[in-house]
Protein backbone atom coordinates (compact mmCIF):
# COMPACT_ATOMS: atom_id res chain seq x y z
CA UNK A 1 0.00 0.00 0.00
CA UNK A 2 1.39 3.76 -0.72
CA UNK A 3 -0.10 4.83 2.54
CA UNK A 4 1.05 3.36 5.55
CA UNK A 5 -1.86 2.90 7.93
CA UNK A 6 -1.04 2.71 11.50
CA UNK A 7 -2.86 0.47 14.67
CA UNK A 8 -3.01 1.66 17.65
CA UNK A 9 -4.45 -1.36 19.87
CA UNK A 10 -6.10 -0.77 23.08
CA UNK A 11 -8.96 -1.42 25.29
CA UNK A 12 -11.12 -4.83 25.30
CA UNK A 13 -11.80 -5.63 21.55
CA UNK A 14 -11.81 -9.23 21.09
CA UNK A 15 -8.22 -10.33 19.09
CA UNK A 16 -9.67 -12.54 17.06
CA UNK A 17 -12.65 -10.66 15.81
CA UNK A 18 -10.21 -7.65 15.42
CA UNK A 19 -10.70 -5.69 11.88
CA UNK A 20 -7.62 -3.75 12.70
CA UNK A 21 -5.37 -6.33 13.61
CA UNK A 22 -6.72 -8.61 10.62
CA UNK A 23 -5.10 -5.59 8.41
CA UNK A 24 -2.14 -5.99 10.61
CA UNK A 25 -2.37 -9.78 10.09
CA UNK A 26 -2.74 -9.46 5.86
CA UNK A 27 0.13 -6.62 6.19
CA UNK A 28 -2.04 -4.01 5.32
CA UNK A 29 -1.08 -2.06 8.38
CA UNK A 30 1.19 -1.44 11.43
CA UNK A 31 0.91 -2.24 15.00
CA UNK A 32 2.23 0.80 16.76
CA UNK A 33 2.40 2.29 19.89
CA UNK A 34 1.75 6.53 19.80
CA UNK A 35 5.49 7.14 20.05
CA UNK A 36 6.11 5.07 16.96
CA UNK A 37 3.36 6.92 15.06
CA UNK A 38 5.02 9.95 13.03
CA UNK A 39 3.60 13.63 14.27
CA UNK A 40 2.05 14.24 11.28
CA UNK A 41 0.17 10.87 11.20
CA UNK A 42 -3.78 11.52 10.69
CA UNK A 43 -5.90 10.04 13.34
CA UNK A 44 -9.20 9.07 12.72
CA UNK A 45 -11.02 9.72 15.88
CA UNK A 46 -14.84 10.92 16.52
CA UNK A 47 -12.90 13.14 18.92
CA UNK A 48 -12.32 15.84 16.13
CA UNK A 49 -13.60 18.87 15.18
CA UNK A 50 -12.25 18.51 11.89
CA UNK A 51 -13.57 16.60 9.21
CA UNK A 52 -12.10 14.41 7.20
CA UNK A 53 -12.00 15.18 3.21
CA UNK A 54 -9.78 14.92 -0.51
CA UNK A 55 -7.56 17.86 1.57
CA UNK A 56 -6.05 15.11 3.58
CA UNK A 57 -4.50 13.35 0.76
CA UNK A 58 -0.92 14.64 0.72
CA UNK A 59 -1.03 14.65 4.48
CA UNK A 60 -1.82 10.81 4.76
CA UNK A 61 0.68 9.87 1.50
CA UNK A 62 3.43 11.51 3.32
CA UNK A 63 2.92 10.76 7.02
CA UNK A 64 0.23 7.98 7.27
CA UNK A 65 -2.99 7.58 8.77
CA UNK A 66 -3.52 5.92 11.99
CA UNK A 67 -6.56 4.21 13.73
CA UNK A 68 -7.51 3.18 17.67
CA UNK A 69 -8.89 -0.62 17.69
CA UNK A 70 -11.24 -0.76 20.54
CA UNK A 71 -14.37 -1.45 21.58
CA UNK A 72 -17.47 0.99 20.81
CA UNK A 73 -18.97 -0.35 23.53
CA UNK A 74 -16.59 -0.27 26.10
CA UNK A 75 -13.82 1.91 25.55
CA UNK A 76 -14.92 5.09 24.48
CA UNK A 77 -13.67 7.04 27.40
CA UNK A 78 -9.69 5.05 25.98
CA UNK A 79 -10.76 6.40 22.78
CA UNK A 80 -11.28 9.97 24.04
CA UNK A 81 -8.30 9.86 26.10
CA UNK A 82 -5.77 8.93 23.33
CA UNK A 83 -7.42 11.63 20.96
CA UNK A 84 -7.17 14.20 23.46
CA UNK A 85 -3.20 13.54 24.06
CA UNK A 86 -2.45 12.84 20.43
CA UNK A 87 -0.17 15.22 19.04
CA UNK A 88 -0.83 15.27 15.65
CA UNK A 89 -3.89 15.80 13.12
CA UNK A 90 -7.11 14.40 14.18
CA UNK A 91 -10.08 13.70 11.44
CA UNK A 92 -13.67 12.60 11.74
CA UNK A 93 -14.69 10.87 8.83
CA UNK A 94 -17.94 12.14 7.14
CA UNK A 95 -21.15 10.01 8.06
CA UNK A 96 -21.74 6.75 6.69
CA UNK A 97 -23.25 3.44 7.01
CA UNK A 98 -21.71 0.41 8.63
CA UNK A 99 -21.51 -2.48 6.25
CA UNK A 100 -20.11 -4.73 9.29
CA UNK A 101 -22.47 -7.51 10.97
CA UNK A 102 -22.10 -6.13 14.43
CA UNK A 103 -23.09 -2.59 13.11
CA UNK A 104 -24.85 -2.95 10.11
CA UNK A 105 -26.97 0.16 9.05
CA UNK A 106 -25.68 2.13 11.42
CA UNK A 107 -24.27 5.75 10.90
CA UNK A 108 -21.30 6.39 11.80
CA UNK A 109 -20.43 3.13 13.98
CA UNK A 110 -17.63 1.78 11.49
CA UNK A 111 -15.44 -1.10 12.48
CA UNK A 112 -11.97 0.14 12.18
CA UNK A 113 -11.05 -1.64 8.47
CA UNK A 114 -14.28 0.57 7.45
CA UNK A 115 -12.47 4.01 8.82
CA UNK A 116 -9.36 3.06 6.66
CA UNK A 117 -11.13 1.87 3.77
CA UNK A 118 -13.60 5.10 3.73
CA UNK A 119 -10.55 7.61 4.63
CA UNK A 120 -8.31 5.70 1.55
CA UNK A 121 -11.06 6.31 -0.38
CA UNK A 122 -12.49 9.50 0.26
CA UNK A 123 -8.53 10.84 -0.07
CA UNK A 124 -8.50 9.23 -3.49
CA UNK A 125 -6.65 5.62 -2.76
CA UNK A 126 -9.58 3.99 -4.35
CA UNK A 127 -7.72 0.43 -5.18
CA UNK A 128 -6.10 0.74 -1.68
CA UNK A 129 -9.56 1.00 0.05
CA UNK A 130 -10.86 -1.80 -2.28
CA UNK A 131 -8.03 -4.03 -0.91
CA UNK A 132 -8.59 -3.32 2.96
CA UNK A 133 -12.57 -4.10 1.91
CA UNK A 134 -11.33 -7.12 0.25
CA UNK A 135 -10.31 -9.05 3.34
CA UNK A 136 -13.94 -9.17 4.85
CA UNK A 137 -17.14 -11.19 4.07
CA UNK A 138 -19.26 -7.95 4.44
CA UNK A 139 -16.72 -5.86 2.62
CA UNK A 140 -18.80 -5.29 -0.53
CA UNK A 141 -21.78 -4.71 1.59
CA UNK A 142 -19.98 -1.21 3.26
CA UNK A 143 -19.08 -0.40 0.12
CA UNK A 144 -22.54 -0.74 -1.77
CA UNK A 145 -24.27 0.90 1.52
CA UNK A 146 -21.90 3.99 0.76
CA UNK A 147 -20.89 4.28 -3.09
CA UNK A 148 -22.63 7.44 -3.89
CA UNK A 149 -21.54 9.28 -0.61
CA UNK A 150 -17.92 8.10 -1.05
CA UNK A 151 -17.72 9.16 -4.23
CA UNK A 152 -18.86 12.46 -3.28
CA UNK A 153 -16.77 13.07 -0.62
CA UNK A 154 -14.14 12.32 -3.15
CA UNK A 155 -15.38 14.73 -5.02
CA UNK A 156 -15.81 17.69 -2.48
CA UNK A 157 -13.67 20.38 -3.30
CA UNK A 158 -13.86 22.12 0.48
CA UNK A 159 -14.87 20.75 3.96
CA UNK A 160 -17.71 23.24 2.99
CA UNK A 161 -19.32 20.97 0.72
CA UNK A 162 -17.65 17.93 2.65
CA UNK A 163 -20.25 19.16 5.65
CA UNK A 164 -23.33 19.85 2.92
CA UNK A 165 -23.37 16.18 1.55
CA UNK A 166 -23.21 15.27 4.85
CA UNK A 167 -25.95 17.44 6.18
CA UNK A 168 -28.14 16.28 3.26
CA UNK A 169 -27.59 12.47 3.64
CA UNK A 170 -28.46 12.74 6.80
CA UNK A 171 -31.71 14.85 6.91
CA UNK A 172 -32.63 12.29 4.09
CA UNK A 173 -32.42 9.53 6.76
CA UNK A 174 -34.57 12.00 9.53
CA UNK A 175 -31.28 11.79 11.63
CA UNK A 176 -31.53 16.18 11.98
């Protein structure tokens, strides 16, 4: 892959039933702790003001893109507490649908191979993001749930219009 995509493992998830460490597994990504993360590394964190869009493509080629693989459920306050320390560029990703079988049809609640795969993909790294969707069952599922709003995230020329697809997909599901 041209980006390298960074794990940062804590909190209760399951091993096994890890997304995150099944990229590590398929060497698709890095286990790292935060020290071995570069500075300029992008998080993806729903800690973040700052959404993710096509802007953070040179950012992520040069420095990476990193993700926390824990539990929803359980370890949201570890979740909170590594975005809050991390000292380097923190993204939301845009809403979407979770293709996974724990999550499935929910906004926004993305197993941690769907973060990557939507962030490659929104940033342009289309065949990389087809790859990370690749290893899973459901993988195809995520990606027919969300084909029109990737590619128009992809598209978005500003976080301005980033935020307006957003706003529309989601007053077309009555979720504002």
């Amino acid at each position: 892959m041209c980006v390298k995509v960074y794990v940062l493992r804590f909190g209760s998830d399951d091993p096994g039933k890890s997304t995150a460490l099944k990229l590590v597994r398929k060497g698709l990504a890095i286990k790292a702790s935060i020290n071995e993360v570069p500075r300029c590394c992008v998080l993806l964190t729903v800690f973040s003001n700052t959404i993710f869009s096509p802007l953070d493509r040179e950012l992520i080629e040069k420095c990476g893109l990193a993700v926390v693989d824990s539990s929803w459920k359980r370890d949201i306050k570890v979740i909170e507490d590594i975005s809050n320390t991390w000292r380097g560029p923190k993204r939301i990703l845009p809403a979407l649908i979770a293709g996974n079988p724990i999550n499935y049809g929910y906004v926004s609640l993305l197993s941690s191979a769907e973060a990557v795969a939507a962030a490659l993909y929104i940033a342009g790294f289309i065949d990389e993001a087809l790859k990370v969707l690749s290893l899973f069952k459901w993988g195809n599922t995520f990606l027919a749930l969300n084909k029109d709003l990737l590619e128009s995230y992809r598209n978005a020329r500003s976080l301005d219009e980033i935020v307006n697809i957003q706003l529309e997909f989601l007053k077309s599901r009555n979720l504002i």
